[in-house]
N, C-alpha and C. Protein backbone atom coordinates (compact mmCIF):
# COMPACT_ATOMS: atom_id res chain seq x y z
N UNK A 1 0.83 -1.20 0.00
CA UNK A 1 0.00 0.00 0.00
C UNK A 1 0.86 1.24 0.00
N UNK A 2 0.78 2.00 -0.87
CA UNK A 2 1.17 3.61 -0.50
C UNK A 2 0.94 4.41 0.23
N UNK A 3 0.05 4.48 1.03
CA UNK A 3 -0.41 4.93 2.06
C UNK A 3 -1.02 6.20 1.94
N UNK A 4 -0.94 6.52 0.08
CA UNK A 4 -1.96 7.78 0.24
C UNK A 4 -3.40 7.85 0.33
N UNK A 5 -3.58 8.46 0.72
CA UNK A 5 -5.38 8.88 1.04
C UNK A 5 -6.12 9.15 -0.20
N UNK A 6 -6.92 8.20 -0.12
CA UNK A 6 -7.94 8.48 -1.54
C UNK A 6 -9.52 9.14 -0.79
N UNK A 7 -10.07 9.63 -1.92
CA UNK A 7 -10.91 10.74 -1.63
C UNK A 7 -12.32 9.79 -1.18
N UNK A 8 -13.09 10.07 -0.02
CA UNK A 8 -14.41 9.64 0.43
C UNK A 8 -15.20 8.76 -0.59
N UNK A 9 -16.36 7.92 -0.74
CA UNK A 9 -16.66 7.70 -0.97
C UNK A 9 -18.26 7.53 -0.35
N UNK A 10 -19.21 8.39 -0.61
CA UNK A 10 -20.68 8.84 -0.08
C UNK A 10 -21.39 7.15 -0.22
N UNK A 11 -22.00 6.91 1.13
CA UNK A 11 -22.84 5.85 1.33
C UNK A 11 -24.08 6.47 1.85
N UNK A 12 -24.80 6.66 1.52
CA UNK A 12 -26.68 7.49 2.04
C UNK A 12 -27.18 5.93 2.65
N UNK A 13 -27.30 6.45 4.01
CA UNK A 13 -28.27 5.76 4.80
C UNK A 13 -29.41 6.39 5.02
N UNK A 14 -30.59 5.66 5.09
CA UNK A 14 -32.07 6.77 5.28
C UNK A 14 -32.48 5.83 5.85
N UNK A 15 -32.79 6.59 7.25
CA UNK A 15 -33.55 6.07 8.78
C UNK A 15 -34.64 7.07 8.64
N UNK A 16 -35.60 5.86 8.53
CA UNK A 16 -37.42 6.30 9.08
C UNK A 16 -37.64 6.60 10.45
N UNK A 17 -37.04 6.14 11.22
CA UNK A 17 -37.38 6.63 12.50
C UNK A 17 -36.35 7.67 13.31
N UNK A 18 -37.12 8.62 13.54
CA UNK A 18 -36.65 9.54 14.24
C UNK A 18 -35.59 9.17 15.60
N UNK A 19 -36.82 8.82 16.25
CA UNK A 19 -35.81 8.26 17.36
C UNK A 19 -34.06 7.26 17.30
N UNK A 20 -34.33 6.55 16.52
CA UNK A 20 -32.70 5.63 16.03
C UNK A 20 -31.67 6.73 15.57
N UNK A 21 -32.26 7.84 15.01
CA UNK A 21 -31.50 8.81 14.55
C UNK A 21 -30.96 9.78 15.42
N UNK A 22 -31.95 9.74 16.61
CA UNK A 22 -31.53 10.47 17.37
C UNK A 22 -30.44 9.98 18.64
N UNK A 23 -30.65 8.61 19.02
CA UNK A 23 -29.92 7.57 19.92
C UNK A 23 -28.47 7.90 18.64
N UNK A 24 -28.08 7.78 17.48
CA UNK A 24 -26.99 7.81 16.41
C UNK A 24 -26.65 9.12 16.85
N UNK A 25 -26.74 10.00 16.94
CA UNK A 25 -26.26 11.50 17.01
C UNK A 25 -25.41 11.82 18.60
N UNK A 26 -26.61 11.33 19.46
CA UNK A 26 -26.49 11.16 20.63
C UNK A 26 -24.87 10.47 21.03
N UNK A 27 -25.25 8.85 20.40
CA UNK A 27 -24.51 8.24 20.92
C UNK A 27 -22.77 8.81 20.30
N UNK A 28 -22.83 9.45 19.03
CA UNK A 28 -21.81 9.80 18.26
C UNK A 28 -21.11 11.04 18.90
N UNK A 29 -22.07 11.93 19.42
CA UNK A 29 -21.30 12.88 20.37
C UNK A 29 -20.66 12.76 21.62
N UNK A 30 -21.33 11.60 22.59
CA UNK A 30 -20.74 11.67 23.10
C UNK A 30 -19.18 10.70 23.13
N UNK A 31 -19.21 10.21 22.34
CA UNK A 31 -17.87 9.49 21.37
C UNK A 31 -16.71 10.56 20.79
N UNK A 32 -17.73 11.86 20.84
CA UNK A 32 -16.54 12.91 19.84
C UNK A 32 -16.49 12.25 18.66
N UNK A 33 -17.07 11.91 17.98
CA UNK A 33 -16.85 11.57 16.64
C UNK A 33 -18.72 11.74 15.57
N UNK A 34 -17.91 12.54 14.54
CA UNK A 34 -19.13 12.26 13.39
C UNK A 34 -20.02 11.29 13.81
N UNK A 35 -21.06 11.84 13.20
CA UNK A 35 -22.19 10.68 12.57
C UNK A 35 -21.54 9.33 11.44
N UNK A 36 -21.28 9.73 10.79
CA UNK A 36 -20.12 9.47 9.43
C UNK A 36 -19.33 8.35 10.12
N UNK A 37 -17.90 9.06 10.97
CA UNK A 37 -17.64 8.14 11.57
C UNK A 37 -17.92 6.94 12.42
N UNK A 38 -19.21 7.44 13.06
CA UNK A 38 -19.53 6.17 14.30
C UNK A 38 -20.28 5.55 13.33
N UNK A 39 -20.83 5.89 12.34
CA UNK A 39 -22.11 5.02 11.59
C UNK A 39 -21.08 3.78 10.83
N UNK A 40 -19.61 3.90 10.37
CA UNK A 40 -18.27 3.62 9.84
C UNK A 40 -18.04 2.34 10.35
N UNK A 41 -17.41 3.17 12.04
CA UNK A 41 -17.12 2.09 13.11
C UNK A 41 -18.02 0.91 13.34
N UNK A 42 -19.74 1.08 13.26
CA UNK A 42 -20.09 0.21 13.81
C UNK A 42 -20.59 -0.95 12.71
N UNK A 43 -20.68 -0.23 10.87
CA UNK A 43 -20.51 -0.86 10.06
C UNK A 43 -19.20 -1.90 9.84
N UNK A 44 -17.93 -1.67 10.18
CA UNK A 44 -16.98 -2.21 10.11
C UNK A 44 -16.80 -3.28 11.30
N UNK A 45 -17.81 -2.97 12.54
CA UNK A 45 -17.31 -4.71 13.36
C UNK A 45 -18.71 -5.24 13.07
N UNK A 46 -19.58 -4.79 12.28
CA UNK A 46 -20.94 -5.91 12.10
C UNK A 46 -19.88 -6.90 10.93
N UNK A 47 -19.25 -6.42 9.97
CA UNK A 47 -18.45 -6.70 9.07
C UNK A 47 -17.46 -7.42 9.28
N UNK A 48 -16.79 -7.15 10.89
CA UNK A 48 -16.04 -8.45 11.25
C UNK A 48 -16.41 -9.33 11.94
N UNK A 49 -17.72 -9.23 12.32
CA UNK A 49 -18.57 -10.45 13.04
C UNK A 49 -19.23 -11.05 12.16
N UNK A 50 -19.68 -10.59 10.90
CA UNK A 50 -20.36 -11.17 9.85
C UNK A 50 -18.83 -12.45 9.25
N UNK A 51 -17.88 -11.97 9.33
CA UNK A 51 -16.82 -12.77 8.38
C UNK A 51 -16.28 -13.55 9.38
N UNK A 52 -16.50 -13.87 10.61
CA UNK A 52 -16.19 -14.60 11.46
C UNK A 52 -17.15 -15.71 11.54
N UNK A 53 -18.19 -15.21 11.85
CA UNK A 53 -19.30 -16.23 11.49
C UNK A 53 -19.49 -17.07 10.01
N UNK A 54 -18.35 -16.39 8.87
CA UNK A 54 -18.73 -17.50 7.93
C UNK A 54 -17.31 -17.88 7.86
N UNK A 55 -16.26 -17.52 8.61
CA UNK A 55 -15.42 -18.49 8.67
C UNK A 55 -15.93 -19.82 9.82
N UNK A 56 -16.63 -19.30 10.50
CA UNK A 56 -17.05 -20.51 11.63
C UNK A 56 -17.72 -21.49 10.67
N UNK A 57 -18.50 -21.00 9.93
CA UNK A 57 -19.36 -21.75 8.61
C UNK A 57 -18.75 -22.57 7.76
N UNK A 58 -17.64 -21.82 7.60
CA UNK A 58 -16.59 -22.86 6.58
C UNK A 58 -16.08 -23.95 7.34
N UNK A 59 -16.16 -24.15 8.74
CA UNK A 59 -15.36 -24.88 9.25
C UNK A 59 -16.15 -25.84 9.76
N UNK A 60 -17.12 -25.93 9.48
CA UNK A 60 -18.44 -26.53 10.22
C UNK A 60 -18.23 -27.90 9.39
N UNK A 61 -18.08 -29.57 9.28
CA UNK A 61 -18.33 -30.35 8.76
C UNK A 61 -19.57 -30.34 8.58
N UNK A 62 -20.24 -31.21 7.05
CA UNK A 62 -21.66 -31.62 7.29
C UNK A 62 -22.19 -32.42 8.21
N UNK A 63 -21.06 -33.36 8.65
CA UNK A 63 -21.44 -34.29 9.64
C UNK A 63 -22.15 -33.60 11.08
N UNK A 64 -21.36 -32.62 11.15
CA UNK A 64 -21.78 -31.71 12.52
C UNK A 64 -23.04 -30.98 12.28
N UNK A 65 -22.95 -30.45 11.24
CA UNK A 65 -24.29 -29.59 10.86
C UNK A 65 -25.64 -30.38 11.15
N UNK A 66 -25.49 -32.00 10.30
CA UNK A 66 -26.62 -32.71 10.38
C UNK A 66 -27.20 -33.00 11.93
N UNK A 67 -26.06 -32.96 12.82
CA UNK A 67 -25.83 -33.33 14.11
C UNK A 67 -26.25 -32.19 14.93
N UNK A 68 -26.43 -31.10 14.31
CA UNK A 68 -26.72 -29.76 15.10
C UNK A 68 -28.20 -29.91 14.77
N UNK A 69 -28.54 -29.57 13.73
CA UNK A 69 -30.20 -29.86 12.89
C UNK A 69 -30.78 -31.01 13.60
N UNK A 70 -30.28 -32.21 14.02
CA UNK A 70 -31.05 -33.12 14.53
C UNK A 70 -31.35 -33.04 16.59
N UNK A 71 -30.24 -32.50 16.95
CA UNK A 71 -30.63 -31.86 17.91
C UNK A 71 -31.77 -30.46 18.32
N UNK A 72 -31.58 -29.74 17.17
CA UNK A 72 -32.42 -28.40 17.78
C UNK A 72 -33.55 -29.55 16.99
N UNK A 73 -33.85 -30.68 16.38
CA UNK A 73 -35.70 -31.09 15.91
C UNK A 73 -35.78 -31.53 17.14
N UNK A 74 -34.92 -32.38 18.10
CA UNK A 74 -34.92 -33.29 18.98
C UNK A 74 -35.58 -32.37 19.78
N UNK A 75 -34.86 -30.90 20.74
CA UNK A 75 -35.12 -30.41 21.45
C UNK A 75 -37.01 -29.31 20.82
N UNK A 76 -36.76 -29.32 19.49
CA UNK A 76 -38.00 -28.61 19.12
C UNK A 76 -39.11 -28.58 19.15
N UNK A 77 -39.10 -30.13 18.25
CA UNK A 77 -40.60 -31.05 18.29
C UNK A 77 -40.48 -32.14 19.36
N UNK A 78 -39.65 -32.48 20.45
CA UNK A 78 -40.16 -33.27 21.37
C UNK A 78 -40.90 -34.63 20.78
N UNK A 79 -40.14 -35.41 19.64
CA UNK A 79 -40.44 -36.40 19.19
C UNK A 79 -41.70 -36.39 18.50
N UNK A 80 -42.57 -34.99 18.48
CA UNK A 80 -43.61 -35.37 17.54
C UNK A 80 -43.44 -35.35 16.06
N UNK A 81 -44.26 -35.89 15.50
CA UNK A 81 -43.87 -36.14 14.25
C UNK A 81 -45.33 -35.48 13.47
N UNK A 82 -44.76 -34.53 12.19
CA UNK A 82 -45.50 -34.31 11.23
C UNK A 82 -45.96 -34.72 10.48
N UNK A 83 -47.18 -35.37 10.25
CA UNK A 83 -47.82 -35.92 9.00
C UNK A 83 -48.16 -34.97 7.61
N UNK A 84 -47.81 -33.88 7.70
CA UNK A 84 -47.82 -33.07 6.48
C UNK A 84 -46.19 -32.86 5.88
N UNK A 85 -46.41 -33.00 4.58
CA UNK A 85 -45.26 -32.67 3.90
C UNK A 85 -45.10 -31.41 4.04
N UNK A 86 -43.34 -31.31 3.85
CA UNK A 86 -42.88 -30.00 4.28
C UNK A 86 -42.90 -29.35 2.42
N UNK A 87 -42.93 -30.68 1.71
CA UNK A 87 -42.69 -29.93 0.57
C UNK A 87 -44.45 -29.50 -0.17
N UNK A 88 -45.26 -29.88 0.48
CA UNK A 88 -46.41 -29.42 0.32
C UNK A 88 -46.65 -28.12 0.91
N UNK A 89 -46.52 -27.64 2.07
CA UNK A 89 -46.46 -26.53 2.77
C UNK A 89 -45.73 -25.54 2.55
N UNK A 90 -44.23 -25.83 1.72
CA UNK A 90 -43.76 -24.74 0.60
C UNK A 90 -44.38 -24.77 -0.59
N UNK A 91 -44.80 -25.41 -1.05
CA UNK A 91 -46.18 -25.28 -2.10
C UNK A 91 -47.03 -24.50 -2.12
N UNK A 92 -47.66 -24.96 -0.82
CA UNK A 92 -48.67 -23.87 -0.84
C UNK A 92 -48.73 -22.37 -0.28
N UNK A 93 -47.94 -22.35 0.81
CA UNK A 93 -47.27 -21.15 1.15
C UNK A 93 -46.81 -20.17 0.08
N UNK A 94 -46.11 -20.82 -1.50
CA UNK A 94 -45.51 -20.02 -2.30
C UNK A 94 -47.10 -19.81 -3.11
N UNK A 95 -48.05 -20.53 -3.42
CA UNK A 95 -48.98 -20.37 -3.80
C UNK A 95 -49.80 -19.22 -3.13
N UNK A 96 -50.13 -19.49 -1.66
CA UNK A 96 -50.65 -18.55 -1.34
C UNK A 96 -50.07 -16.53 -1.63
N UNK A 97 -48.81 -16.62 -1.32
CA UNK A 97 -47.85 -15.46 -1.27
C UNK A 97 -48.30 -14.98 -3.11
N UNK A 98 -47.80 -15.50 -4.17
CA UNK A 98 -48.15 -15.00 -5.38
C UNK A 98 -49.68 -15.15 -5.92
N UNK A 99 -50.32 -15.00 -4.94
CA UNK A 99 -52.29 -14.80 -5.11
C UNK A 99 -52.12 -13.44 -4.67
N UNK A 100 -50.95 -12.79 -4.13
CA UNK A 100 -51.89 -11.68 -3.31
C UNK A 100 -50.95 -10.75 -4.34
């Protein structure tokens, strides 16, 4: 890297609610730092928790995965069992959704 500084690059965020905007301002002053900046900072560790979590993902065998999935049905459904297809119920679910 050269280490020179290249010029900004504008990202427009638009918050509907007043209040979130105002907790952002709030919380940014008393940080001493921009809006700009804190909005930056907290984009950049969702960004390293997002890439952590899919390195955890990459590392996940299927064997484990299947083993994770069969535990949270175990703990979910409590051994009951569905007599409706799941691939009927995305059927109709997608059916219902493109009627409206």
């Amino acid at each position: 890297m050269s280490g020179k500084k290249t010029d900004p690059v504008r990202l427009n965020i638009y918050i509907h609610d007043a209040g979130i905007r105002r907790q952002i301002k709030t919380v940014a002053a008393k940080k001493e730092v921009s809006i700009s900046e804190y909005c930056l900072q907290a984009i950049t560790q969702q960004l390293i928790k997002e890439n952590e979590m899919d390195d955890e993902r990459k590392t996940t065998s299927l064997k484990d995965a299947v083993e994770k999935a069969y535990q949270f049905q175990r703990k979910a459904f409590k051994g009951k069992v569905f007599t409706v297809s799941s691939a009927d119920l995305i059927r109709e679910s997608r059916k219902d959704r493109n009627a409206l």
